[in-house]
N, C-alpha and C. Protein backbone atom coordinates (compact mmCIF):
# COMPACT_ATOMS: atom_id res chain seq x y z
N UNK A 1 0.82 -1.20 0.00
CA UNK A 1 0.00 0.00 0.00
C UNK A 1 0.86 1.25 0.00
N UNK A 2 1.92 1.18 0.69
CA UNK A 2 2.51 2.21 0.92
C UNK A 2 3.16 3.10 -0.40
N UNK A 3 3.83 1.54 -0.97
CA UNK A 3 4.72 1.88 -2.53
C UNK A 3 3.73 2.71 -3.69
N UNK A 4 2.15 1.90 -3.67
CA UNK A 4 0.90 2.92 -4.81
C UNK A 4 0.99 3.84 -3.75
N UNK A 5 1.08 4.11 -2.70
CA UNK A 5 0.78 5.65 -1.87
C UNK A 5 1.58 6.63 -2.56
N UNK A 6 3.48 6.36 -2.32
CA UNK A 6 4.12 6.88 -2.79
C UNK A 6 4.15 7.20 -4.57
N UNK A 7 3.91 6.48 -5.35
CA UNK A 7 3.69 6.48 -6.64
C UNK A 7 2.82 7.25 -6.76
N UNK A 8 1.82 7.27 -6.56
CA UNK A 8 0.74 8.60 -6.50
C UNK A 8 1.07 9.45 -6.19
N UNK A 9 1.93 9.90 -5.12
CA UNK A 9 2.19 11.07 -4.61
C UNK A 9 2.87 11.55 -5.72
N UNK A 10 4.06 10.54 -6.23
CA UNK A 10 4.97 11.14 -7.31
C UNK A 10 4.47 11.58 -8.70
N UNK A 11 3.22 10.81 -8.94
CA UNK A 11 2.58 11.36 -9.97
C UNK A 11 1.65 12.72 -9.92
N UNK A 12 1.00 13.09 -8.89
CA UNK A 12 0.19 14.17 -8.22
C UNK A 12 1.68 15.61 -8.63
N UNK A 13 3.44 14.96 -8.26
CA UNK A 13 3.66 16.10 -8.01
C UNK A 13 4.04 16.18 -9.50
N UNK A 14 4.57 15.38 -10.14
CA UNK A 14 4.75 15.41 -11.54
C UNK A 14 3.43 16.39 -12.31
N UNK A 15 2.43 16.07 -12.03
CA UNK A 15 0.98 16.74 -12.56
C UNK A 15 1.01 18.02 -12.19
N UNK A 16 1.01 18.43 -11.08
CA UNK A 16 1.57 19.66 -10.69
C UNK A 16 2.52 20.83 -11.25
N UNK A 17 3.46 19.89 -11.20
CA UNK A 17 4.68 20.99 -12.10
C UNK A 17 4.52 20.83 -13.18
N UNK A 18 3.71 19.80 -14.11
CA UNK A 18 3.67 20.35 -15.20
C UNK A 18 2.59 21.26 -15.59
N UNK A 19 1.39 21.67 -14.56
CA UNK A 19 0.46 21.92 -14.57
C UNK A 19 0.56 23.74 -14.32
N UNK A 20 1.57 23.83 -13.53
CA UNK A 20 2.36 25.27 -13.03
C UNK A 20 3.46 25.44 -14.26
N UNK A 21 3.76 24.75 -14.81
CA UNK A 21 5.09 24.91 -15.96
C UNK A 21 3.64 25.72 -17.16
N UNK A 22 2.66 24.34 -17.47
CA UNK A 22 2.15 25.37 -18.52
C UNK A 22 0.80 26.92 -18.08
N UNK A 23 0.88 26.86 -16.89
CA UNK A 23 0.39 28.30 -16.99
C UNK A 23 1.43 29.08 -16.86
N UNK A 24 2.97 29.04 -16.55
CA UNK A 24 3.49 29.91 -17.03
C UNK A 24 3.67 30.45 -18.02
N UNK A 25 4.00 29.06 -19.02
CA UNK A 25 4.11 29.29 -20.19
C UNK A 25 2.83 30.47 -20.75
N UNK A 26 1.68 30.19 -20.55
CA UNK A 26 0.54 30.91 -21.43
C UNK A 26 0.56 32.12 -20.82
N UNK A 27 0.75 32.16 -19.66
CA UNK A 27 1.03 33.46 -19.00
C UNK A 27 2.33 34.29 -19.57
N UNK A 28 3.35 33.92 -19.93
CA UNK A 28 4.43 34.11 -20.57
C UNK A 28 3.80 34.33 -22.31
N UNK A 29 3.23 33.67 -23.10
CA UNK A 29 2.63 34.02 -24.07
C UNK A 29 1.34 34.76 -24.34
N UNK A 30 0.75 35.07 -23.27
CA UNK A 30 -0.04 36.20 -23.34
C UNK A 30 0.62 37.68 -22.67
N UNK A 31 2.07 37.69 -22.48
CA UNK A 31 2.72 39.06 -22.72
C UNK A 31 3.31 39.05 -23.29
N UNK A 32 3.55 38.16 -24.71
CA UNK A 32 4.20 38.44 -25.49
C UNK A 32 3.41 39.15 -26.74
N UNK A 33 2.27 38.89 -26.31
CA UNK A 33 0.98 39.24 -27.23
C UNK A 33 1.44 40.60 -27.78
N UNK A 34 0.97 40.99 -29.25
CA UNK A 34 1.25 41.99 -29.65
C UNK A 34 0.20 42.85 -29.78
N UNK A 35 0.30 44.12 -30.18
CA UNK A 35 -0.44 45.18 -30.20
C UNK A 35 -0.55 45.60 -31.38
N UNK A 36 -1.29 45.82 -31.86
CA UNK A 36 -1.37 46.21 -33.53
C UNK A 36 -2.22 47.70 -33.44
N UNK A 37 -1.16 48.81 -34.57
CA UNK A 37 -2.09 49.61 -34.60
C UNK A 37 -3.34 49.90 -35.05
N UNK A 38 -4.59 50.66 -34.54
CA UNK A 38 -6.01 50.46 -35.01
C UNK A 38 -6.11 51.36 -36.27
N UNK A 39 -6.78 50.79 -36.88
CA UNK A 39 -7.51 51.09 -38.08
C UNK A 39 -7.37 52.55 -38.44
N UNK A 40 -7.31 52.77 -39.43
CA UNK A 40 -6.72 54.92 -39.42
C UNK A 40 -8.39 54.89 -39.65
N UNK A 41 -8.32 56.49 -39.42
CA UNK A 41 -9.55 56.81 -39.32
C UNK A 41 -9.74 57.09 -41.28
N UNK A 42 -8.97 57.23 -42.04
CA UNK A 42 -9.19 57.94 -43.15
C UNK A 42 -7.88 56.56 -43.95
N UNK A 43 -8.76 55.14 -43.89
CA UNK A 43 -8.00 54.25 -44.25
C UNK A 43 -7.62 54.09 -45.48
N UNK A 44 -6.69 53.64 -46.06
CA UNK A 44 -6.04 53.67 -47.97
C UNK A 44 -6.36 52.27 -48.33
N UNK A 45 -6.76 53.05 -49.59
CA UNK A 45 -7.22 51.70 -50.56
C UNK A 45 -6.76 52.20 -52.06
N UNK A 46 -7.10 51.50 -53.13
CA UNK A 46 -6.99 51.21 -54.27
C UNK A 46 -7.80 51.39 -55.53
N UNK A 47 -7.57 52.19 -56.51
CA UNK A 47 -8.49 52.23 -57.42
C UNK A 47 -7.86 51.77 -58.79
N UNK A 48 -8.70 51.01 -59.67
CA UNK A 48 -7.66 50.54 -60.61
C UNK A 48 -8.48 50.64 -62.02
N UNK A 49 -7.95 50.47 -63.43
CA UNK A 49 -8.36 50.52 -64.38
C UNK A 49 -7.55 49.82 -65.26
N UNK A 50 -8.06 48.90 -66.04
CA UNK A 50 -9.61 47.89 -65.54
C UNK A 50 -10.02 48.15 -64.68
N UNK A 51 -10.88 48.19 -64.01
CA UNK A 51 -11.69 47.86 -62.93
C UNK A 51 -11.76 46.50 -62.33
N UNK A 52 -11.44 45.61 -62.99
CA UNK A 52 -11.63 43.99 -62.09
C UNK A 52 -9.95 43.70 -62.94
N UNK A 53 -9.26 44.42 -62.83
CA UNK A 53 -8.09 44.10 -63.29
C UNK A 53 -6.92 43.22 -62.10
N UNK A 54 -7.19 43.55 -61.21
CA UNK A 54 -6.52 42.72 -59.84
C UNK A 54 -7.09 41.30 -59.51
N UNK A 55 -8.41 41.43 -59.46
CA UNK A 55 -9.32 40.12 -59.53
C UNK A 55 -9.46 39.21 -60.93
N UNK A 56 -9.06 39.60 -61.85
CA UNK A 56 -8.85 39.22 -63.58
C UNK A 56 -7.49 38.93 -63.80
N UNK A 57 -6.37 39.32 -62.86
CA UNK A 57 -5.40 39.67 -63.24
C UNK A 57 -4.51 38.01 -63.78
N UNK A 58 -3.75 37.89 -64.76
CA UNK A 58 -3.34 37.12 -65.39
C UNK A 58 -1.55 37.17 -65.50
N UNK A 59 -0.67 36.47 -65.73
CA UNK A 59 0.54 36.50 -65.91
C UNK A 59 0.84 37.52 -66.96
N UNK A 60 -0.08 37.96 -67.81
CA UNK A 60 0.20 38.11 -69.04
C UNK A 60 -0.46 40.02 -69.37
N UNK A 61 -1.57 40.24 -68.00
CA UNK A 61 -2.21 41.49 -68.31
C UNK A 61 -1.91 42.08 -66.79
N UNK A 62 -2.19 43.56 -66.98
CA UNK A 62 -1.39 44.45 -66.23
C UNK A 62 -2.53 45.48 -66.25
N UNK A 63 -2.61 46.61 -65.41
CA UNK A 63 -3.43 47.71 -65.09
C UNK A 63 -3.11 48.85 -66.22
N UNK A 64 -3.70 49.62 -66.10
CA UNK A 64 -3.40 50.63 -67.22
C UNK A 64 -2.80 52.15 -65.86
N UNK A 65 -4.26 51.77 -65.26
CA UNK A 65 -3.90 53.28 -63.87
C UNK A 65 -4.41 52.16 -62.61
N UNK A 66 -3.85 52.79 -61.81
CA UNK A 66 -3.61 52.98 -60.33
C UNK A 66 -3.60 54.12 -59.34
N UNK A 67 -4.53 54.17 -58.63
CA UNK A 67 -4.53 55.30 -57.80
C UNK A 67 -4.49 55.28 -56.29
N UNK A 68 -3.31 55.30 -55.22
CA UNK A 68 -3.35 54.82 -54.12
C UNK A 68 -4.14 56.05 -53.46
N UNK A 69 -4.75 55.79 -52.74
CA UNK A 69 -5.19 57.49 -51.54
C UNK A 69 -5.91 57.04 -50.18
N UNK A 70 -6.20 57.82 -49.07
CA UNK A 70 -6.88 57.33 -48.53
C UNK A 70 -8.23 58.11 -48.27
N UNK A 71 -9.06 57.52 -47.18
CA UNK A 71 -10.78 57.68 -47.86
C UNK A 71 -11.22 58.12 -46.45
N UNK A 72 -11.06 59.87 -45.73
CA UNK A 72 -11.76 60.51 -45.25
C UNK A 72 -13.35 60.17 -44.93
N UNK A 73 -13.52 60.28 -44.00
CA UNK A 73 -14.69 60.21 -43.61
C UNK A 73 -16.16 61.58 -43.49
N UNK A 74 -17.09 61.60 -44.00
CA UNK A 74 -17.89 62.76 -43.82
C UNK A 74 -18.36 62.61 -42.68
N UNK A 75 -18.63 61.53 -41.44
CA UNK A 75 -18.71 61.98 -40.21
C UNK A 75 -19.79 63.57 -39.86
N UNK A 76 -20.95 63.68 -40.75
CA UNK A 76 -21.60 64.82 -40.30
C UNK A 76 -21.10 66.18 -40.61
N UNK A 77 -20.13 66.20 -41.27
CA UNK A 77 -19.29 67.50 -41.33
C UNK A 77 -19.82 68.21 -42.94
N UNK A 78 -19.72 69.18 -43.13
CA UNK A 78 -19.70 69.86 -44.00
C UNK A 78 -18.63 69.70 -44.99
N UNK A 79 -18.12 69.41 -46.20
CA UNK A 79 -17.21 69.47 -46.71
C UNK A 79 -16.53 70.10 -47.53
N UNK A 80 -17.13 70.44 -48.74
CA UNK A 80 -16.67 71.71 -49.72
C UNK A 80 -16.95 72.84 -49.48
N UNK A 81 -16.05 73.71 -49.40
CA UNK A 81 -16.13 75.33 -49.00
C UNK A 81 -15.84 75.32 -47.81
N UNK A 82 -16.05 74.56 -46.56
CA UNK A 82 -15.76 74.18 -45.15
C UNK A 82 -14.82 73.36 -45.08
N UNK A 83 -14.73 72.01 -44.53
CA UNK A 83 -13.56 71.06 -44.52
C UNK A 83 -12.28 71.79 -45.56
N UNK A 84 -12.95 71.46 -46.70
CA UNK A 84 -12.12 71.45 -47.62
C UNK A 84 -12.16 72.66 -48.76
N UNK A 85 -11.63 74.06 -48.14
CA UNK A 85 -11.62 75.18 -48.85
C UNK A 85 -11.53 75.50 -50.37
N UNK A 86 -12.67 76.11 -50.70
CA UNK A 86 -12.61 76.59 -52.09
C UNK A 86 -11.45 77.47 -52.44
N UNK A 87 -10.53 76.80 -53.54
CA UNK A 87 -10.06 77.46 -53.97
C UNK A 87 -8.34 77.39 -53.98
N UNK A 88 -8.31 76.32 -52.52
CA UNK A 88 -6.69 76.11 -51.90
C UNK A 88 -6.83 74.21 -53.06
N UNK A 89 -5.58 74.05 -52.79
CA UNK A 89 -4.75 72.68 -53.01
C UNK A 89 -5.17 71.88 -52.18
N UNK A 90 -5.64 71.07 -52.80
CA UNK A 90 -5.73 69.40 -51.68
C UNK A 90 -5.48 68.70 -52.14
N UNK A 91 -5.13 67.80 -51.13
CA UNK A 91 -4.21 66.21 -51.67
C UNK A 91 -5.56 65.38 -51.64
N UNK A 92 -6.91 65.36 -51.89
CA UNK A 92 -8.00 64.47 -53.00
C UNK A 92 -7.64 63.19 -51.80
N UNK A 93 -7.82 63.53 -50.78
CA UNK A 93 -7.97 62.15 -49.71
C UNK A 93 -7.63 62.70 -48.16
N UNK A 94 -6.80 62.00 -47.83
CA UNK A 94 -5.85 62.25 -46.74
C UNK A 94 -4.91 61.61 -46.25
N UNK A 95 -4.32 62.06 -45.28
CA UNK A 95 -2.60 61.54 -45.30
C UNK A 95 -1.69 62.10 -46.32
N UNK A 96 -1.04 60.76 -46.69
CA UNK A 96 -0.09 61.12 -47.81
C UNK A 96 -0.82 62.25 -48.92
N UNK A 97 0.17 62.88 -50.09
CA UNK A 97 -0.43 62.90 -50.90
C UNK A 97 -0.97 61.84 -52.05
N UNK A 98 -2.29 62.14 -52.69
CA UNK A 98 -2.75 60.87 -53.99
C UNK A 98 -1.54 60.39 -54.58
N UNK A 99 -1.58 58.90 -54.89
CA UNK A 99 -0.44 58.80 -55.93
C UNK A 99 -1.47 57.82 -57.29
N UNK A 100 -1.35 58.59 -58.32
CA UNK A 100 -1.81 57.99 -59.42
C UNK A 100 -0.34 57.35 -60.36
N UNK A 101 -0.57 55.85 -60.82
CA UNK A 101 0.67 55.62 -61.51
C UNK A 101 -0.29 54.95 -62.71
N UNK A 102 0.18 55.46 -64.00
CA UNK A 102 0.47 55.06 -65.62
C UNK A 102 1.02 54.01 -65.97
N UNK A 103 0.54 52.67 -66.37
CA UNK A 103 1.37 51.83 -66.70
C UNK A 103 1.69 52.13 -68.33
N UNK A 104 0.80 52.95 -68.84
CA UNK A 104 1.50 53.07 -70.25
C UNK A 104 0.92 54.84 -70.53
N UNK A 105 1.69 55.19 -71.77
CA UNK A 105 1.20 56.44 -71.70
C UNK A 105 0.19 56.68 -72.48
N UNK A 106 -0.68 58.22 -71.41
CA UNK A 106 -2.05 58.51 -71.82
C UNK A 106 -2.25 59.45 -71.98
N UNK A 107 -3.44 60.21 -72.80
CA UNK A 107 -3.28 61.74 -72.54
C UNK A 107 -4.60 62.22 -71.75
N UNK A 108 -3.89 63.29 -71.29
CA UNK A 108 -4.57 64.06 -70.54
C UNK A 108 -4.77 65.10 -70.96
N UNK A 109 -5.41 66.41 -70.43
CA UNK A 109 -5.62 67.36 -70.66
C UNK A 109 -4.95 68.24 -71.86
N UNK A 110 -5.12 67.31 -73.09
CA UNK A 110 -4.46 67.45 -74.53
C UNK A 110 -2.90 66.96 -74.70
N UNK A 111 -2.49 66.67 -73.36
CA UNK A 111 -1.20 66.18 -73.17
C UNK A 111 -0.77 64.56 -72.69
N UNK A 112 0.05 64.42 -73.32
CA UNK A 112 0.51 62.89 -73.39
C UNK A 112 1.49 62.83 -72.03
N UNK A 113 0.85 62.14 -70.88
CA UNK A 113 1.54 61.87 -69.75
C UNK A 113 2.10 60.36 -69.99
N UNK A 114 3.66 60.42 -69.82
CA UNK A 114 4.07 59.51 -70.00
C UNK A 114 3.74 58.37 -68.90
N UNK A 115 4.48 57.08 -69.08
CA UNK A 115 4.15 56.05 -67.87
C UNK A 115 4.90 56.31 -66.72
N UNK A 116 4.04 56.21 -65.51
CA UNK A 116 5.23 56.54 -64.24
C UNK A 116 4.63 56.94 -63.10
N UNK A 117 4.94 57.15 -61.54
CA UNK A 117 4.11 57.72 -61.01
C UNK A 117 3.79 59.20 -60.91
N UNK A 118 2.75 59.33 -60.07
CA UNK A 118 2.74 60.67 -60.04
C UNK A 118 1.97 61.32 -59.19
N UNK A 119 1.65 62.81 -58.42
CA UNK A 119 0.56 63.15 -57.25
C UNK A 119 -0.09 63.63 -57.81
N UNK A 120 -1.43 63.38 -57.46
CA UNK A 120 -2.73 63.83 -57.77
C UNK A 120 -3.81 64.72 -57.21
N UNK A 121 -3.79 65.99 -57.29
CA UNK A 121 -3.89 67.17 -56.40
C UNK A 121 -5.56 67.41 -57.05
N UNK A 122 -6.09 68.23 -56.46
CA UNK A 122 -7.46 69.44 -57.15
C UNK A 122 -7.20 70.75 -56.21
N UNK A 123 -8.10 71.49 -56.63
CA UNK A 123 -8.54 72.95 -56.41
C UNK A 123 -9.91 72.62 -56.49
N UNK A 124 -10.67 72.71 -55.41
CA UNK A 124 -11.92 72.29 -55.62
C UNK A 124 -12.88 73.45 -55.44
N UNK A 125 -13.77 73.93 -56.56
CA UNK A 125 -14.23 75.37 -56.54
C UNK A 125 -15.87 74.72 -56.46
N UNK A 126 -16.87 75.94 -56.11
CA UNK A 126 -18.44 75.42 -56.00
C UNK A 126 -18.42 74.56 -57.30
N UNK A 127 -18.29 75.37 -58.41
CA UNK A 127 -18.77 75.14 -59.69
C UNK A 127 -18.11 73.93 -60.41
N UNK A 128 -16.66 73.97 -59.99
CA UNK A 128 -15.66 73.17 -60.76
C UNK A 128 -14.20 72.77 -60.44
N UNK A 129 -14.15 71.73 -60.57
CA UNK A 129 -12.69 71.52 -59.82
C UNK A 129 -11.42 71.47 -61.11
N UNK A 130 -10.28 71.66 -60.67
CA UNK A 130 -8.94 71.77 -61.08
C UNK A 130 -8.27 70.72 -61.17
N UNK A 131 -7.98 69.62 -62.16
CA UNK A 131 -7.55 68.69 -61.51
C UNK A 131 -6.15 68.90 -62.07
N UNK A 132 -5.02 68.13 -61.07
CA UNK A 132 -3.66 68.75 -61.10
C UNK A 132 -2.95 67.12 -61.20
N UNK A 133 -1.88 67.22 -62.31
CA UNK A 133 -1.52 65.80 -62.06
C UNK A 133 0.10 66.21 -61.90
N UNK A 134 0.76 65.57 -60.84
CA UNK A 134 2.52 66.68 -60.37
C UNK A 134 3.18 65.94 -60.38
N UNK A 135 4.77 66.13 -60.81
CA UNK A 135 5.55 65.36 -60.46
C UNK A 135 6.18 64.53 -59.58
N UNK A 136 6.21 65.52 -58.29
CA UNK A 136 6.71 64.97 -56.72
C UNK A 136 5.78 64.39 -56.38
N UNK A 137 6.67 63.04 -55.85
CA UNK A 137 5.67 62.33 -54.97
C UNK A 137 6.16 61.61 -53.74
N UNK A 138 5.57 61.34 -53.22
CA UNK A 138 5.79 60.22 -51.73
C UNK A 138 5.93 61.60 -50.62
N UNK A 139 4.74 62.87 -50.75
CA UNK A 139 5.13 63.78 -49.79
C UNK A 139 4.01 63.92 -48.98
N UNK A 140 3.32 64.15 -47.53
CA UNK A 140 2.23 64.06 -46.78
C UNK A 140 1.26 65.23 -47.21
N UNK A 141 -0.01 64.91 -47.44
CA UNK A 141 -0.85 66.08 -47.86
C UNK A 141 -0.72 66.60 -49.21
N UNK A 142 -0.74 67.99 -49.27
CA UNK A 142 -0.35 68.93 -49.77
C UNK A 142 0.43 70.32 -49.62
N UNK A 143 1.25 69.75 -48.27
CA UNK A 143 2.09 70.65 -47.58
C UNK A 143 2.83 71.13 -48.63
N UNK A 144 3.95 70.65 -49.11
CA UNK A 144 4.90 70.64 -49.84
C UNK A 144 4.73 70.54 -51.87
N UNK A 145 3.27 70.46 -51.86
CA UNK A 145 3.12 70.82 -53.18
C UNK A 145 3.83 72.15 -54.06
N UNK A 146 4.07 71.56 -55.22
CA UNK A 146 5.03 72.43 -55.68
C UNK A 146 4.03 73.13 -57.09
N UNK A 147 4.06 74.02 -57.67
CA UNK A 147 2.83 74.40 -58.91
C UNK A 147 3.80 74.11 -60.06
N UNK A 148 4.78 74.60 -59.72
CA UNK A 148 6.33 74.10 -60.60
C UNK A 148 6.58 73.33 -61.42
N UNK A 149 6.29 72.08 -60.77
CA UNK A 149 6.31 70.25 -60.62
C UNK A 149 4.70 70.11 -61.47
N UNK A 150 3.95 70.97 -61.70
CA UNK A 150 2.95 70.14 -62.32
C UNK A 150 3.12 69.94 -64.04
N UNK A 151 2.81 68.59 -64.25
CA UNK A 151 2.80 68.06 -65.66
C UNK A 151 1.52 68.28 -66.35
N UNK A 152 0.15 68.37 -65.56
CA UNK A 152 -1.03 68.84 -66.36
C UNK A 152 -2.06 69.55 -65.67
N UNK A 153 -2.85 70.18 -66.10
CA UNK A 153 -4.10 70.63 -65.24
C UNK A 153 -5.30 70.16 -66.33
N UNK A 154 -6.68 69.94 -65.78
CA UNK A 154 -7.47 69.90 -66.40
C UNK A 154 -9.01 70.14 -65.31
N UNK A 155 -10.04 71.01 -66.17
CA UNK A 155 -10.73 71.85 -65.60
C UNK A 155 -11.94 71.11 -65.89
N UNK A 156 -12.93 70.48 -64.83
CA UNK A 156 -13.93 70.10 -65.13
C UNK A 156 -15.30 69.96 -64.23
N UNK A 157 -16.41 70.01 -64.24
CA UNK A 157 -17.57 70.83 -64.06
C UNK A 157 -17.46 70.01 -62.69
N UNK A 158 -18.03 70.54 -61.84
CA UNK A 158 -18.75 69.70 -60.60
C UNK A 158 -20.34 69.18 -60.67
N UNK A 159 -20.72 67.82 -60.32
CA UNK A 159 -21.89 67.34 -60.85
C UNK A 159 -22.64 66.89 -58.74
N UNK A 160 -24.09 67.00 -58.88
CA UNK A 160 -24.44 66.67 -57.70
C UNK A 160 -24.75 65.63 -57.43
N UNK A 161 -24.38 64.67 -56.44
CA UNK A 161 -25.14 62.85 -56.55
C UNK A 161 -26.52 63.04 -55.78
N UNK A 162 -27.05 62.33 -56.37
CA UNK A 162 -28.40 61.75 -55.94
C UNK A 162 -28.22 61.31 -54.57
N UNK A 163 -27.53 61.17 -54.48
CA UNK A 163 -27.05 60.37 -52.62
C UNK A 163 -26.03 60.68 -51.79
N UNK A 164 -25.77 60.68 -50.46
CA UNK A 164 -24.65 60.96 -50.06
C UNK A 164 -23.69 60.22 -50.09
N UNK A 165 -22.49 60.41 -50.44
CA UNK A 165 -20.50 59.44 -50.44
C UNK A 165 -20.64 59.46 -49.15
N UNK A 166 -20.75 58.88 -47.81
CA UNK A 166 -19.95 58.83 -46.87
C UNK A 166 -18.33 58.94 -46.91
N UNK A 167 -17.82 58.20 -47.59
CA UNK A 167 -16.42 58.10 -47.42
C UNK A 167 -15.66 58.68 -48.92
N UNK A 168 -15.30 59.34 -48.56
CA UNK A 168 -14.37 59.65 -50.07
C UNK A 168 -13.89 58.76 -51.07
N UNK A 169 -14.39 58.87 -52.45
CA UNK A 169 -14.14 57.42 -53.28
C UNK A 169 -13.56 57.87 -54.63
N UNK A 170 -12.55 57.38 -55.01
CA UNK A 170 -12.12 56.99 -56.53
C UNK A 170 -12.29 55.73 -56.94
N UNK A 171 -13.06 56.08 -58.48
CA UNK A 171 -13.31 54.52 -58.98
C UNK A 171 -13.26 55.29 -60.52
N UNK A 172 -13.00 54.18 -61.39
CA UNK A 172 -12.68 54.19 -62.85
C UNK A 172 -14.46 53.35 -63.20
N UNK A 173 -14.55 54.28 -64.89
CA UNK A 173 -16.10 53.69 -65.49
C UNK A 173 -14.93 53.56 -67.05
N UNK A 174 -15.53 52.43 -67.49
CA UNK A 174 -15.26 52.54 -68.91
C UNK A 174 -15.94 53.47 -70.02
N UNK A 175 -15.97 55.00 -70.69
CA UNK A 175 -16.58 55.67 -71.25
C UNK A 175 -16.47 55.75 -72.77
N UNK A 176 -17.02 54.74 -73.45
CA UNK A 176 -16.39 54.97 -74.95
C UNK A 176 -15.14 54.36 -75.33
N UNK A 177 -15.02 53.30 -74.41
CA UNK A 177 -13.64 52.85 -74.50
C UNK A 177 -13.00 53.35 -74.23
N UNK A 178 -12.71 53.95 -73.48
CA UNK A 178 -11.41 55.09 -72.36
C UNK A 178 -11.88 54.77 -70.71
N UNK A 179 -10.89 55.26 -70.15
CA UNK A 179 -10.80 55.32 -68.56
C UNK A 179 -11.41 56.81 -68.17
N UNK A 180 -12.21 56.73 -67.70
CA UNK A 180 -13.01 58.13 -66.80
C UNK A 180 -12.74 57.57 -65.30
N UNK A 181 -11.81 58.75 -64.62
CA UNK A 181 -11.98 58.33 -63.22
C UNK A 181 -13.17 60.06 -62.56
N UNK A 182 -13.82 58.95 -61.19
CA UNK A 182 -14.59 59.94 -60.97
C UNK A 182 -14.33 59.85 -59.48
N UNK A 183 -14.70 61.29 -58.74
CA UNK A 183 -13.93 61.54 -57.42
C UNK A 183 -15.44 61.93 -57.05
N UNK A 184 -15.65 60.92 -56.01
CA UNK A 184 -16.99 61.72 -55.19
C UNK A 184 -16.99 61.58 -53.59
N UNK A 185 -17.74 62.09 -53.28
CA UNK A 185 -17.65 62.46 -51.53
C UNK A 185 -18.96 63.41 -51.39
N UNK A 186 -19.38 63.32 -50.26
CA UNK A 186 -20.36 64.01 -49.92
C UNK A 186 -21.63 63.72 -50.85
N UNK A 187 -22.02 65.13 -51.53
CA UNK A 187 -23.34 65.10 -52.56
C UNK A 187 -22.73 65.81 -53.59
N UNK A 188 -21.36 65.73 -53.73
CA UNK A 188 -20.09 66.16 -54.76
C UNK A 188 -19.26 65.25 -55.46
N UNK A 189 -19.64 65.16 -57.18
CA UNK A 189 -18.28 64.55 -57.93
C UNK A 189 -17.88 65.11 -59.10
N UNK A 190 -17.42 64.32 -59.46
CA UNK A 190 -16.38 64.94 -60.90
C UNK A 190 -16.23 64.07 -61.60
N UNK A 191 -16.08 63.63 -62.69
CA UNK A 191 -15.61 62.49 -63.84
C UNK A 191 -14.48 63.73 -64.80
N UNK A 192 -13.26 62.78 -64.50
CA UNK A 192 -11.82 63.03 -64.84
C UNK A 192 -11.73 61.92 -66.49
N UNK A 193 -11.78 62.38 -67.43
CA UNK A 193 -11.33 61.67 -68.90
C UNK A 193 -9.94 61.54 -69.02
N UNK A 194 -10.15 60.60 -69.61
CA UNK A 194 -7.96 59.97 -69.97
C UNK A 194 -8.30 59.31 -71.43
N UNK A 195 -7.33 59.18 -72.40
CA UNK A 195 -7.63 58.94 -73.48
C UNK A 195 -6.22 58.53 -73.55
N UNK A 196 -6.13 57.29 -74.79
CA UNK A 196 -4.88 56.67 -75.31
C UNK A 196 -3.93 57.34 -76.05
């Protein structure tokens, strides 16, 4: 009796320490736990042309445009003429400035923008916005915008949506066989033409 007494005991303490070994352990792996930063408030996404060109995408086919930016929130706020002043430079999102990149060259505003990247600015007026396509890029905002550095401007009407944008959006429509990108937000957009 005595020897199963002892054997038990030795197994009880064996159970034990391993029983104290693994809550250290998890205790030890729940401070190793990491922290990830939360969600930006004015998060970046992707606009592309094709349009299902990422989801289509093949060894063999490639995007024509790309537009990285990120997507402000209307949050109740007022936006054109308020938020976002008539008449000044904006970087057409937030954060960084827009970066639109060309995989081949297109023209724009009667001008042939070669392939490459590039920032993508407006002047956003009641009637009509400015659209600005610049050389410098990878710079925050529109702090550091240069008028210098711009490769095109092109001037086109402001239209009203039927509905409100919550979130600030670029998306490409196929128009006639060309790329139209259109910038809307609020009960405010624009359709931007590009031609081969």
């Amino acid at each position: 009796m005595d020897i199963i007494s002892y054997s038990m005991k030795k197994n009880v303490s064996k159970l034990i320490l391993i029983s104290v070994l693994i809550a250290f352990a998890t205790e030890s792996f729940a401070q190793d736990s990491i922290k990830v930063v939360p969600l930006d408030r004015s998060p970046a996404d992707f606009a592309y042309y094709p349009v299902n060109i990422v989801r289509d995408r093949t060894e063999n086919s490639a995007p024509i445009i790309r537009v990285i930016y990120s997507r402000p929130q209307k949050n109740g706020r007022e936006i054109f003429g308020v938020l976002e002043a008539y008449g000044k430079v904006w970087r057409l999102g937030a954060n960084e400035s827009t970066e639109i990149k060309f995989y081949k060259d297109l023209q724009f505003a009667g001008k042939t923008i070669k392939a490459g990247s590039y920032s993508l600015f407006v002047i956003p007026e009641e009637n009509k916005w400015t659209i600005i396509i610049n050389s410098q890029t990878d710079k925050w905002g529109a702090f550091f915008y240069k008028p210098e550095l711009d490769i095109a401007r092109m001037t086109v009407p402001v239209k009203k949506s039927a509905n409100v944008v919550e979130a600030f959006t670029i998306f490409f429509k196929e128009v006639a066989g060309a790329p139209h990108m259109f910038l809307a937000w609020d009960e405010t957009y624009v359709e931007v033409p590009f031609t081969f």
